[in-house]
Protein backbone atom coordinates (compact mmCIF):
# COMPACT_ATOMS: atom_id res chain seq x y z
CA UNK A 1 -28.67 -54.92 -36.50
CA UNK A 2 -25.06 -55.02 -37.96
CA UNK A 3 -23.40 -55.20 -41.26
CA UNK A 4 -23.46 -58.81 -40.77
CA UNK A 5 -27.21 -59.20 -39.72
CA UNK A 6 -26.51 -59.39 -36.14
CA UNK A 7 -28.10 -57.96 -32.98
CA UNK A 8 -26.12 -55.67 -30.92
CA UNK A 9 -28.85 -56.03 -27.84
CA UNK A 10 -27.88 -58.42 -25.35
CA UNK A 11 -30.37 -61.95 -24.60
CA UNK A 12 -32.57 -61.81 -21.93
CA UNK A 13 -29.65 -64.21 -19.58
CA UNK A 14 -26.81 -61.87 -20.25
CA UNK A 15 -28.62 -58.82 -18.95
CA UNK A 16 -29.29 -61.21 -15.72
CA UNK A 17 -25.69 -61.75 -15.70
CA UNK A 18 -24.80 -58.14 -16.38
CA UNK A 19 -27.43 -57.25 -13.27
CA UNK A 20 -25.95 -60.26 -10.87
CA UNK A 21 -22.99 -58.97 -11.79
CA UNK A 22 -22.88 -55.27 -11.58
CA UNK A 23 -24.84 -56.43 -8.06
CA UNK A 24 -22.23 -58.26 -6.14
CA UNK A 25 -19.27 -55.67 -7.38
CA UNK A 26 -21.59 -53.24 -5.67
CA UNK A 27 -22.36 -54.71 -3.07
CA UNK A 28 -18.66 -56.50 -2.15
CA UNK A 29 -17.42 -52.89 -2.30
CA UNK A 30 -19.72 -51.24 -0.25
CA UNK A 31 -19.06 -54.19 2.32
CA UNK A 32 -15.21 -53.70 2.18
CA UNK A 33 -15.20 -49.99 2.87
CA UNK A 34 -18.32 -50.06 5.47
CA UNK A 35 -17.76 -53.11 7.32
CA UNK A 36 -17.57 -52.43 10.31
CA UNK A 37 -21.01 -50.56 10.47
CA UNK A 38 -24.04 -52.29 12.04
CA UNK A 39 -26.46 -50.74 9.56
CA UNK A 40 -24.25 -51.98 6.63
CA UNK A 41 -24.14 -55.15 7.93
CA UNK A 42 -28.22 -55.69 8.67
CA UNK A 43 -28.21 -54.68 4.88
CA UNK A 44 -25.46 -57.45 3.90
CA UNK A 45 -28.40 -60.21 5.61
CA UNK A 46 -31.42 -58.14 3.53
CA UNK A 47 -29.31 -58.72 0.23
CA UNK A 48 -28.16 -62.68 1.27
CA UNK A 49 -31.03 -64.45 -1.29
CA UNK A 50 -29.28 -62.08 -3.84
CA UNK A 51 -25.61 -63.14 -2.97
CA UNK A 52 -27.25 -66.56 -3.45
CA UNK A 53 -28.52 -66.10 -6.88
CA UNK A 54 -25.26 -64.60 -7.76
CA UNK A 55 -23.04 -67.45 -6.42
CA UNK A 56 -25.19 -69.97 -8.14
CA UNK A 57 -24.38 -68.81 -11.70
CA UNK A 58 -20.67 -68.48 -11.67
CA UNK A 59 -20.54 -69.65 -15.45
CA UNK A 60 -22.31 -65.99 -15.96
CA UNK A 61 -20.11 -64.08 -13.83
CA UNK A 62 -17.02 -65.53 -15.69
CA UNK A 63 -18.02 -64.71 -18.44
CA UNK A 64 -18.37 -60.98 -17.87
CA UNK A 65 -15.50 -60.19 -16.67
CA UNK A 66 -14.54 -56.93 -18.16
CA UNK A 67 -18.44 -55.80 -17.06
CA UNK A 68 -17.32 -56.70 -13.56
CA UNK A 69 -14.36 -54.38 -14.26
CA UNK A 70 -16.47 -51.82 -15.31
CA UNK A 71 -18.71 -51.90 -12.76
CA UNK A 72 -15.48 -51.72 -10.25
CA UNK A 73 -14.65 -48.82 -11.67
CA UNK A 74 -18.02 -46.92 -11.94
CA UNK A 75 -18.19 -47.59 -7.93
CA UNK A 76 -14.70 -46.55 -7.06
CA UNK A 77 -15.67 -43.13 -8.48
CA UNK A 78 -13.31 -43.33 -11.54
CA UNK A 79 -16.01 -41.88 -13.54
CA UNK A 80 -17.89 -38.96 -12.69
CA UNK A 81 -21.28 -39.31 -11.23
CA UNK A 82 -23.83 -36.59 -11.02
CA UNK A 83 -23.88 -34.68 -7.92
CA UNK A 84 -26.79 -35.23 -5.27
CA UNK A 85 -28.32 -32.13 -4.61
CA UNK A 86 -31.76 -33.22 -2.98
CA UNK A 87 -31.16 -32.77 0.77
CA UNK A 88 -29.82 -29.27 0.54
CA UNK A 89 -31.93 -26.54 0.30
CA UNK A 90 -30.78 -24.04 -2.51
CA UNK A 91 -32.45 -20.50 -2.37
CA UNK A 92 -33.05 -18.10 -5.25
CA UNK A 93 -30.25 -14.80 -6.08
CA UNK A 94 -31.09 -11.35 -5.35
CA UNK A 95 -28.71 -9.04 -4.25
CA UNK A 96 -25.62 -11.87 -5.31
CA UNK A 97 -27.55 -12.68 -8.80
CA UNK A 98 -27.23 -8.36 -9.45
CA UNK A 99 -23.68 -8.67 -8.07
CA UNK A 100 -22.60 -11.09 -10.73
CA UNK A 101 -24.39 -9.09 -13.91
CA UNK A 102 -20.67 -6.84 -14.38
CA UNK A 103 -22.64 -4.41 -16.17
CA UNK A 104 -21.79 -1.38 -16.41
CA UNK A 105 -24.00 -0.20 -13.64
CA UNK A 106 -22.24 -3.17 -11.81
CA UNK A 107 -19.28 -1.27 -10.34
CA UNK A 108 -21.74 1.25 -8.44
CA UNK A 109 -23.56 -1.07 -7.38
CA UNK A 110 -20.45 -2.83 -6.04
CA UNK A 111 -19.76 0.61 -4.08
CA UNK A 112 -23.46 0.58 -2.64
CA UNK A 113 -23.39 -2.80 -1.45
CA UNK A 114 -20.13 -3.80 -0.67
CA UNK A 115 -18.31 -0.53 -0.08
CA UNK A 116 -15.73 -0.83 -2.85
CA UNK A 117 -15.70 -1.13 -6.58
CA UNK A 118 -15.18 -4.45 -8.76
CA UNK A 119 -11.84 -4.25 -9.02
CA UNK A 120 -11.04 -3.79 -5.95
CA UNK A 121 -13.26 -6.76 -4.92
CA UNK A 122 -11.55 -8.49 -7.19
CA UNK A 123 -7.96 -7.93 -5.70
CA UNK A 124 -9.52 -9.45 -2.47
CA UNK A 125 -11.02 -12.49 -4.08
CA UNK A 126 -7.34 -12.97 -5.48
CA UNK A 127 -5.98 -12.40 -2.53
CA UNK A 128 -7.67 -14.96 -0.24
CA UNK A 129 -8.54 -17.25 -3.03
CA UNK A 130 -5.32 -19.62 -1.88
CA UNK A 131 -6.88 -19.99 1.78
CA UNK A 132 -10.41 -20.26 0.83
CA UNK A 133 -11.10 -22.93 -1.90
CA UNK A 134 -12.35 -26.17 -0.81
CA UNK A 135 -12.07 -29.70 -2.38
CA UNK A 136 -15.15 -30.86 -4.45
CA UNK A 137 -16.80 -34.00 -3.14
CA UNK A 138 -19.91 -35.83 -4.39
CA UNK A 139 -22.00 -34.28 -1.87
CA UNK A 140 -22.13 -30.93 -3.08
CA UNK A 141 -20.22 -28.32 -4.72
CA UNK A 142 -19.04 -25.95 -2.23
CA UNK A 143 -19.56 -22.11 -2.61
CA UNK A 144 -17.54 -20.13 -4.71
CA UNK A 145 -14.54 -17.76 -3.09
CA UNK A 146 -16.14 -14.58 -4.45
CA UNK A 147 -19.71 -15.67 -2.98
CA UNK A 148 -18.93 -15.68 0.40
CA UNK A 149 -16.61 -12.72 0.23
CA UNK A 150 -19.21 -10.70 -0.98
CA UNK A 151 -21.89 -11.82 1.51
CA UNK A 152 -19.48 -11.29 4.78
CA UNK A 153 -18.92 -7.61 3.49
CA UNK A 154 -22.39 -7.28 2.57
CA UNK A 155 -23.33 -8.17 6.38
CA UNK A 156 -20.41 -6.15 7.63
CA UNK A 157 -21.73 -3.11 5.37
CA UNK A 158 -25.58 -3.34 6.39
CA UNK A 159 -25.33 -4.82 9.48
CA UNK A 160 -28.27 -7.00 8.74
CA UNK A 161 -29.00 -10.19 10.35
CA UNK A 162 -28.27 -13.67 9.09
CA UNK A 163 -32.18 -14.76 8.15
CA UNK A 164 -32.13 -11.22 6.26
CA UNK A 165 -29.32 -11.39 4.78
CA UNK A 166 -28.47 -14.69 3.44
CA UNK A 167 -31.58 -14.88 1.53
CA UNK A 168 -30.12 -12.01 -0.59
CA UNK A 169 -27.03 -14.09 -1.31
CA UNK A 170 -29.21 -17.43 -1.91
CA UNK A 171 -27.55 -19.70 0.75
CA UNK A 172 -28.56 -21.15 4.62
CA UNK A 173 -28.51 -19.27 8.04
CA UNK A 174 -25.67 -21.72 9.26
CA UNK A 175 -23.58 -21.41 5.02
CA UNK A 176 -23.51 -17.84 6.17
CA UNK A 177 -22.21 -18.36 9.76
CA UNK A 178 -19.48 -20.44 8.43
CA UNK A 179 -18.84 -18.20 5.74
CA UNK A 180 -18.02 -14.90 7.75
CA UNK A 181 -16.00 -16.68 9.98
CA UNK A 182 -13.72 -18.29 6.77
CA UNK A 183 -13.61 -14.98 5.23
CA UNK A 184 -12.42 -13.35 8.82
CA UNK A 185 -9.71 -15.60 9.38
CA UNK A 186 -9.05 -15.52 5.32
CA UNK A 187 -8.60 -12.23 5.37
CA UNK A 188 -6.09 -11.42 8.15
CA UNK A 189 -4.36 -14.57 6.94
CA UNK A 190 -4.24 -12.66 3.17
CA UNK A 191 -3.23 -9.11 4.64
CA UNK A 192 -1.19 -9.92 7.82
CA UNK A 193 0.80 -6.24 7.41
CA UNK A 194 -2.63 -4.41 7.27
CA UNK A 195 -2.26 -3.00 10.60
CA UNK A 196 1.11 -2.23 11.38
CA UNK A 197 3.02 0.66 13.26
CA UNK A 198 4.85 2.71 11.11
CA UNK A 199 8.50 1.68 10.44
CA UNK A 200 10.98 3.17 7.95
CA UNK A 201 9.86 5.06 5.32
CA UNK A 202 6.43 4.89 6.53
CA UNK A 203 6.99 7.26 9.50
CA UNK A 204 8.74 10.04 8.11
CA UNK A 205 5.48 11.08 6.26
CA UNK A 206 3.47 10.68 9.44
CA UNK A 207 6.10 12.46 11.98
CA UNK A 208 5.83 15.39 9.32
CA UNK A 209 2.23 15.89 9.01
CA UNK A 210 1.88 15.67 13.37
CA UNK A 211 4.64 18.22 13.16
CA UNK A 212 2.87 20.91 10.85
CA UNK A 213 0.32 20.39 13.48
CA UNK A 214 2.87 21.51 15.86
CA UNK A 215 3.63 18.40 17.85
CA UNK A 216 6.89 17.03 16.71
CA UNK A 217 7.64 13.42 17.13
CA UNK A 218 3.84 12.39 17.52
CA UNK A 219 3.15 9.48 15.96
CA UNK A 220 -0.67 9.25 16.50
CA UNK A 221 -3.68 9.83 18.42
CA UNK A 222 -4.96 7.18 20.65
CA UNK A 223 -8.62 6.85 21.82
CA UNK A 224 -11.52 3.87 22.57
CA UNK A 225 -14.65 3.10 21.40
CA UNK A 226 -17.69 1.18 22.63
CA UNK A 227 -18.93 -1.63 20.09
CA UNK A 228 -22.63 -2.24 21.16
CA UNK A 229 -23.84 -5.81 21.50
CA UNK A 230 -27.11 -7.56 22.84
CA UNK A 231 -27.03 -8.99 26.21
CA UNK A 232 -24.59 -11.48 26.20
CA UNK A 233 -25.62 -14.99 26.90
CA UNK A 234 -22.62 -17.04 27.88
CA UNK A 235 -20.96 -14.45 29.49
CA UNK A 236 -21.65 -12.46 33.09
CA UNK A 237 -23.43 -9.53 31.45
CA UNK A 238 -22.59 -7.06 33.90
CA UNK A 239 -19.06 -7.05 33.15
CA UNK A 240 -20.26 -5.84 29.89
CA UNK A 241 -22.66 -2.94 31.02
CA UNK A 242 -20.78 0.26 30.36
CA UNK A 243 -21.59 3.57 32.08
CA UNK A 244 -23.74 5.01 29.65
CA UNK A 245 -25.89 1.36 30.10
CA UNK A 246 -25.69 -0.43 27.60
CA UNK A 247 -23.98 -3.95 26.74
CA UNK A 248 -20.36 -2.96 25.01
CA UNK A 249 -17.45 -4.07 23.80
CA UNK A 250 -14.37 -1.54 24.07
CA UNK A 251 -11.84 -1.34 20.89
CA UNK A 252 -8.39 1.00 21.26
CA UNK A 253 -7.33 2.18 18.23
CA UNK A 254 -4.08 4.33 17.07
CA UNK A 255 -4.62 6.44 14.03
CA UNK A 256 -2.95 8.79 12.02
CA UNK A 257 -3.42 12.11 10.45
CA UNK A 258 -4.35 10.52 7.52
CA UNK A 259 -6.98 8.58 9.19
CA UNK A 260 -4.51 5.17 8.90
CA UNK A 261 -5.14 2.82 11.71
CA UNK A 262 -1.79 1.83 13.21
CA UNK A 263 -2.66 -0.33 16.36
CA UNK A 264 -5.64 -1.77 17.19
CA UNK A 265 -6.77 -3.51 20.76
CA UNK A 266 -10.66 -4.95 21.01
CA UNK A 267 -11.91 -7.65 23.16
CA UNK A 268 -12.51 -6.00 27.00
CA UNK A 269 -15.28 -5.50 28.14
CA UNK A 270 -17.91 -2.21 28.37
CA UNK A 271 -17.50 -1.95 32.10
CA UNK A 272 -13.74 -1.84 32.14
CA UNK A 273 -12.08 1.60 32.36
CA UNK A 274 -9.90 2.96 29.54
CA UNK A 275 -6.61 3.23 31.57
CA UNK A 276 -7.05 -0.68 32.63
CA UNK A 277 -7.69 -1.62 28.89
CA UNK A 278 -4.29 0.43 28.12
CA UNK A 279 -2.27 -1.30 30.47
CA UNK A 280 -3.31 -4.88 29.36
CA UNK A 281 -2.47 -4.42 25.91
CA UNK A 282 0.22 -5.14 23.63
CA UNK A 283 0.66 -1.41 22.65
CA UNK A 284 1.60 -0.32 26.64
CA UNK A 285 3.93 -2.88 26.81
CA UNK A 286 5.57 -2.07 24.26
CA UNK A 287 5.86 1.46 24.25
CA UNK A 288 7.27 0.88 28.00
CA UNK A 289 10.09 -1.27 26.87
CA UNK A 290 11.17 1.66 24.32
CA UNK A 291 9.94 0.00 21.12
CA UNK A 292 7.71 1.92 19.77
CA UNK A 293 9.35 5.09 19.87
CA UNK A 294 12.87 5.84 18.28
CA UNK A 295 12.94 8.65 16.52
CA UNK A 296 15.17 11.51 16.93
CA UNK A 297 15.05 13.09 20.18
CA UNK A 298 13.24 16.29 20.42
CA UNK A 299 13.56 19.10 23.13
CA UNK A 300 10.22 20.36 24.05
CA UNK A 301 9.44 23.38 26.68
CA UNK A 302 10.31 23.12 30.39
CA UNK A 303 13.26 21.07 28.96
CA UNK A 304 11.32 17.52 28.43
CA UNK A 305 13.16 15.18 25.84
CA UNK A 306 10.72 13.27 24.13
CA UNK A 307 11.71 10.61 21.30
CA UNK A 308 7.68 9.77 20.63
CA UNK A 309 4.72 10.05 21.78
CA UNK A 310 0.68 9.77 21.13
CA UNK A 311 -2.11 12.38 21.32
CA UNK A 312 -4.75 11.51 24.02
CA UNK A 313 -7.57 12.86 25.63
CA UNK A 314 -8.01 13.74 29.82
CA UNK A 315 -9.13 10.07 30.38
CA UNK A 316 -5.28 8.97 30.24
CA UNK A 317 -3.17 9.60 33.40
CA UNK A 318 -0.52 11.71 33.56
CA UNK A 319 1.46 9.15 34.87
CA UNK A 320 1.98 8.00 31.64
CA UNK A 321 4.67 9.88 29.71
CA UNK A 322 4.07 8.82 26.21
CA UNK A 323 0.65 9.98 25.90
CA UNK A 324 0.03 14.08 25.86
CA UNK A 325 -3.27 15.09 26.58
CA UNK A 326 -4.58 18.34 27.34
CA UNK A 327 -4.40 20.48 30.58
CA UNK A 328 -8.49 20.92 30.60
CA UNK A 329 -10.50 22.34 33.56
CA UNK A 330 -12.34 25.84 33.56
CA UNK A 331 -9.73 28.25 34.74
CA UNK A 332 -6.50 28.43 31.66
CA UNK A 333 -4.06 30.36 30.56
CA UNK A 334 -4.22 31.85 27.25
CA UNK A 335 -1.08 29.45 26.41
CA UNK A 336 -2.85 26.55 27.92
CA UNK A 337 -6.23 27.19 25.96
CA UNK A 338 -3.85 27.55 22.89
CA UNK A 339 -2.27 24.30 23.67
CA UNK A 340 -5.62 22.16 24.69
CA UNK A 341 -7.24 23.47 21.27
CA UNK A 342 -4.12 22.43 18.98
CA UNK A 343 -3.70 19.35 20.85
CA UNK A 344 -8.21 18.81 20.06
CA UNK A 345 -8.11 19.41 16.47
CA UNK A 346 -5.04 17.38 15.85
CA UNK A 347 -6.41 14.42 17.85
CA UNK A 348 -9.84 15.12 16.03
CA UNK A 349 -8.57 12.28 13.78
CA UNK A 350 -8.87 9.20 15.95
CA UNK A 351 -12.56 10.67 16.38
CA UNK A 352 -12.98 11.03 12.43
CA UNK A 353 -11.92 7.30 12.03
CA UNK A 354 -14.43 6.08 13.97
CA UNK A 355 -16.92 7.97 12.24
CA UNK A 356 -15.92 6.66 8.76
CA UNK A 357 -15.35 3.12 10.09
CA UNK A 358 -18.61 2.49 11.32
CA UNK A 359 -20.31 4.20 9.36
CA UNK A 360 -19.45 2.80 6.27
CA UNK A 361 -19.12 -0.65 8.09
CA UNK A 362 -22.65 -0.35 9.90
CA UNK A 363 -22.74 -3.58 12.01
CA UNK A 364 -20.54 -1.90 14.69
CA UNK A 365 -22.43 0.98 14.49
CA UNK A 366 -25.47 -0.22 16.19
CA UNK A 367 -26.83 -2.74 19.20
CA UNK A 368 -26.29 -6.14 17.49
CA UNK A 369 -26.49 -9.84 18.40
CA UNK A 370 -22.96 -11.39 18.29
CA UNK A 371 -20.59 -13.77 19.51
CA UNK A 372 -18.17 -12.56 21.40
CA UNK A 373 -15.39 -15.24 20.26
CA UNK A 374 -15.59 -13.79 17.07
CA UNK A 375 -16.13 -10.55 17.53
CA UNK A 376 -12.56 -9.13 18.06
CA UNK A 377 -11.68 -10.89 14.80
CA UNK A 378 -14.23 -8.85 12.76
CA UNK A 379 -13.28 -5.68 13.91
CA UNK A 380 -9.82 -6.23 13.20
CA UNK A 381 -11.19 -7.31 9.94
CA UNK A 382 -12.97 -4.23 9.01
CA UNK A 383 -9.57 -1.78 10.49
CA UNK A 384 -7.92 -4.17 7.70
CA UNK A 385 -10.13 -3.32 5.10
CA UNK A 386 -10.40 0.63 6.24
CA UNK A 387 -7.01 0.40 5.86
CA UNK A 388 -6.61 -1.45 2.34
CA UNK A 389 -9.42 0.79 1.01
CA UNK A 390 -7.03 3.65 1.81
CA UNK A 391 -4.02 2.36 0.42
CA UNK A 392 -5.81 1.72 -3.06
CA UNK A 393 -6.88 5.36 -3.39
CA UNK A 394 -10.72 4.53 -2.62
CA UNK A 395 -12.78 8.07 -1.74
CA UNK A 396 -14.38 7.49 1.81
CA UNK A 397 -18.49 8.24 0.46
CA UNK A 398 -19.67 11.33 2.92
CA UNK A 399 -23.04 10.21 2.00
CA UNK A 400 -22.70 7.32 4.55
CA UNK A 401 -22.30 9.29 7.38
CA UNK A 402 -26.00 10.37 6.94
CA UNK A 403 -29.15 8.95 6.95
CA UNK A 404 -32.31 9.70 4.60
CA UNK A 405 -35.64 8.97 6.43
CA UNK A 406 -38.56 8.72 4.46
CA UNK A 407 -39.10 12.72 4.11
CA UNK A 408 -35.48 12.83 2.37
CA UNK A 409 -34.29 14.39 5.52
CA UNK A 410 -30.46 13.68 6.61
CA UNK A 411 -29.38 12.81 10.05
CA UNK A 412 -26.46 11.44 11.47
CA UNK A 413 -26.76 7.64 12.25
CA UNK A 414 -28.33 7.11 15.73
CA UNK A 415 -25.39 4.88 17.14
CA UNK A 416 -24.62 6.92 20.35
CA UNK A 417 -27.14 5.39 23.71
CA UNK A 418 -29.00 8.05 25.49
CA UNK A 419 -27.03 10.60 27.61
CA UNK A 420 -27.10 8.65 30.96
CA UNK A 421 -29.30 11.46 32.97
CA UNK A 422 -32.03 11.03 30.52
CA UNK A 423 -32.09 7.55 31.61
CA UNK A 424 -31.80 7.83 34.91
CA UNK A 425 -35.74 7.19 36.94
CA UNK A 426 -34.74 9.14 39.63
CA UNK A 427 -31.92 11.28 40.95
CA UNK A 428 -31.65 8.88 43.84
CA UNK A 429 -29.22 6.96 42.56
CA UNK A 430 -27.00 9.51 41.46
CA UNK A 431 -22.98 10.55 42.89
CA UNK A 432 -22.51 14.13 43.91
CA UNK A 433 -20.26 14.27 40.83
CA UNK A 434 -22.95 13.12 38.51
CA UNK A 435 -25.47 15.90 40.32
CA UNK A 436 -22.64 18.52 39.89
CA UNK A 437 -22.45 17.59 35.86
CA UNK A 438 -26.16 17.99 36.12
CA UNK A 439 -25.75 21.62 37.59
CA UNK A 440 -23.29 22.58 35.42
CA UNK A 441 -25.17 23.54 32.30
CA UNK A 442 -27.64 25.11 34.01
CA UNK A 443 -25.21 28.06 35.46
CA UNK A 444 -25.41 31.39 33.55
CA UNK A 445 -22.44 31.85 31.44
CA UNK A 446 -20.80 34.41 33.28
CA UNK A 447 -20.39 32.01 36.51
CA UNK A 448 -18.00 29.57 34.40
CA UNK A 449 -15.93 32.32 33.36
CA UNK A 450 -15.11 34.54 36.39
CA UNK A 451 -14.16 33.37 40.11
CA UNK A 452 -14.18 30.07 38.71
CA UNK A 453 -13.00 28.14 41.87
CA UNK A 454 -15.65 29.96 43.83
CA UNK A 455 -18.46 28.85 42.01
CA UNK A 456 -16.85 25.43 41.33
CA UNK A 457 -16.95 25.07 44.93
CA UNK A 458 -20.18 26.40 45.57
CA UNK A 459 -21.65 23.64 43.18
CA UNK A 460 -19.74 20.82 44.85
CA UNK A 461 -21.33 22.01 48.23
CA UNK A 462 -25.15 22.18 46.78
CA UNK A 463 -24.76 18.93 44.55
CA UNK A 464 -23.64 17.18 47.89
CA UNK A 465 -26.40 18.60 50.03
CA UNK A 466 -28.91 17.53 47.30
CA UNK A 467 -27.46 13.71 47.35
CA UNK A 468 -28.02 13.92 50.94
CA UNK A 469 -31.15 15.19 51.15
CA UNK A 470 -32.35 12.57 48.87
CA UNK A 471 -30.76 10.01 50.89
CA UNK A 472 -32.88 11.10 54.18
């Protein structure tokens, strides 16, 4: 009741109206923007008698205009509606609910799980934030930016498999499918300098350090590495078995001293030899057109003029000019044995980075299932992040290159296969080279040391009679 003695409630006929109303705005909008479906239409003949009702009380419909306006509105989505959440399956925190406490435990716990602090984190979120948001519709409201940052690091940290892992983070097997491949492309988008050979100022400190080491105008050390996958699926898989059998991706990465990656090449298969991945990148190319290396020419020994160059091990032909690797074999001078163990621990770094960067990021440390599409992309990913990580001053933790069994007893991660021998049935199947490696280790000491081409010989000769024997 009023002031005035009046009822504010409507008569039983205007709230007919209202409905009738409110009805045919509904459903005369829902015809205009879904005509032309079948299933829309079979509902336009269900709701006909109501039409009918509707059209046979136009006196009420007149008369409630601005309800009719209203109702216009409410189904054009002027007003906010509540979002449906009933056909999506929302799962419970864990390891994102702890993530989002910003205690002041937090920022170790950032470190544990996501190899970084908060801040840092943060920089990232900032960072991609422009590429990643996504509109809100009245379906759902999408994941937040800092969600599924944290959750592709998380998996590129543990190296723990989708079920596992997005039940931590509270979201589906196919959110967090989408959501590393967003964050991949995110993040190269966000940090497109990352990865870049050294130019300008940023050389001079690098040409320095390589020459304390006593190789002037080295810019790096170059190497490979296998990234170990499951058998692939959509691929021929024995393009991908490697020699030490096993499925493998290779990577070729440039580092330098201070354990900075400067080029980076993945994508080629396990079977494929170094040299062949070398030529078919973007690094031979252009270190052969004279690119790469500018800097001041330097006169070495036996009067070579060199302007650049990279540190490589005996796997690189000697064809190639730009890459110095050692003289090896058995039999050296005392000024080649000099050189070869200079030239090791120098080029010890490239080894070093690949220890820190998969063992901090352990998903390419061990056999995992993968696409290969996408694979590339997330190791050039984590060299991005190894690389931002060093740039902001963040201590590499020498606790991850361990691991605690139950007894509290370290190891070093078991990422390496078998040595092939120990996997080998029979010696059957084995080249006379293989049977000479085999051999080797077994000599006394004194054997490798004196009349060296003798004996070298001598084991040639009985690793080749063996082979044959097993042959007949």
């Amino acid at each position: 009741m009023d002031s005035h003695g009046c009822s504010n409630g409507l008569h039983d006929e205007e709230i007919d109206a209202v409905a009738m109303a409110m009805t045919a705005v509904v459903v005369n909008t829902m015809s205009d923007k879904e005509c032309s479906s079948r299933n829309m239409l079979t509902r336009l003949r269900q709701r006909r008698p109501l039409l009918q009702s509707v059209a046979e009380a136009p006196d009420c419909v007149a008369t409630c205009e601005a309800v009719v306006q209203l109702c216009a509105a409410v189904t054009s989505g002027v007003f906010p509606r509540q979002t449906l959440r009933w056909w999506i399956k929302r799962r419970t925190g864990g390891t994102w609910e702890d993530l989002r406490l910003r205690d002041d435990a937090t920022d170790e716990y950032f470190r544990q799980k996501l190899r970084m602090s908060m801040a840092m984190f943060n920089h990232i979120i900032a960072a991609c934030a422009a590429y990643m948001e996504k509109k809100v519709t009245h379906y759902r409201m999408p994941l937040p930016v800092e969600q599924m940052i944290a959750f592709a690091l998380y998996r590129w940290a543990f190296g723990e498999t989708y079920e596992s892992g997005t039940s931590a983070f509270g979201i589906g097997r196919a959110t967090g499918l989408q959501a590393v491949r967003d964050v991949t492309s995110r993040l190269l988008q966000a940090y497109p300098d990352a990865i870049k050979w050294p130019m300008g100022r940023r050389r001079a400190p690098i040409l320095r350090a390589f020459r304390e080491k006593g190789f002037p105008n080295c810019f790096g050390a170059i190497d490979y590495t296998h990234i170990y996958i499951d058998k692939p699926a959509g691929a021929p898989s024995e393009n991908y078995y490697d020699r030490k059998q096993k499925f493998s991706v290779q990577a070729q990465v440039v580092v330098d001293l201070d354990l900075r990656i400067l080029d980076v090449h993945v994508g080629y298969p396990g079977s494929v030899h170094g040299v062949r991945v070398l030529h078919n990148s973007p690094l031979f190319r252009r270190a052969e057109s004279g690119e790469l290396f500018d800097a001041t020419p330097k006169n070495l020994p036996h009067g070579v003029v060199t302007r650049g160059y990279l540190l490589g091990d005996n796997g690189y032909p000697v064809a190639c000019l730009w890459i110095v690797s050692p003289y090896g074999g058995i039999d050296q001078g005392a000024d080649e044995e000099r050189f070869d163990t200079r030239q090791k621990v120098a080029r010890g770094c490239v080894e070093r980075a690949f220890g820190r960067l998969k063992c901090m990021w352990r998903l390419f440390l061990r056999t995992h299932k993968t696409n290969l599409e996408t694979l590339p992309r997330q190791f050039v990913v984590v060299c991005t992040l190894h690389n931002i990580l060093l740039d902001a001053g963040i201590d590499f933790d020498e606790n991850l290159l361990w691991d605690v069994d139950a007894n509290s007893v370290r190891r070093h991660p078991r990422h390496l296969p078998p040595p092939l021998l120990l996997q080998q049935p029979h010696p059957r199947h084995l080249p006379p080279t293989l049977l000479l490696h085999a051999c080797l280790p077994r000599l006394p000491h004194h054997h490798l040391v004196g009349e060296t081409h003798r004996h070298h010989r001598r084991c040639v000769d009985a690793a080749e009679t063996a082979c044959t024997a097993v042959h007949l």
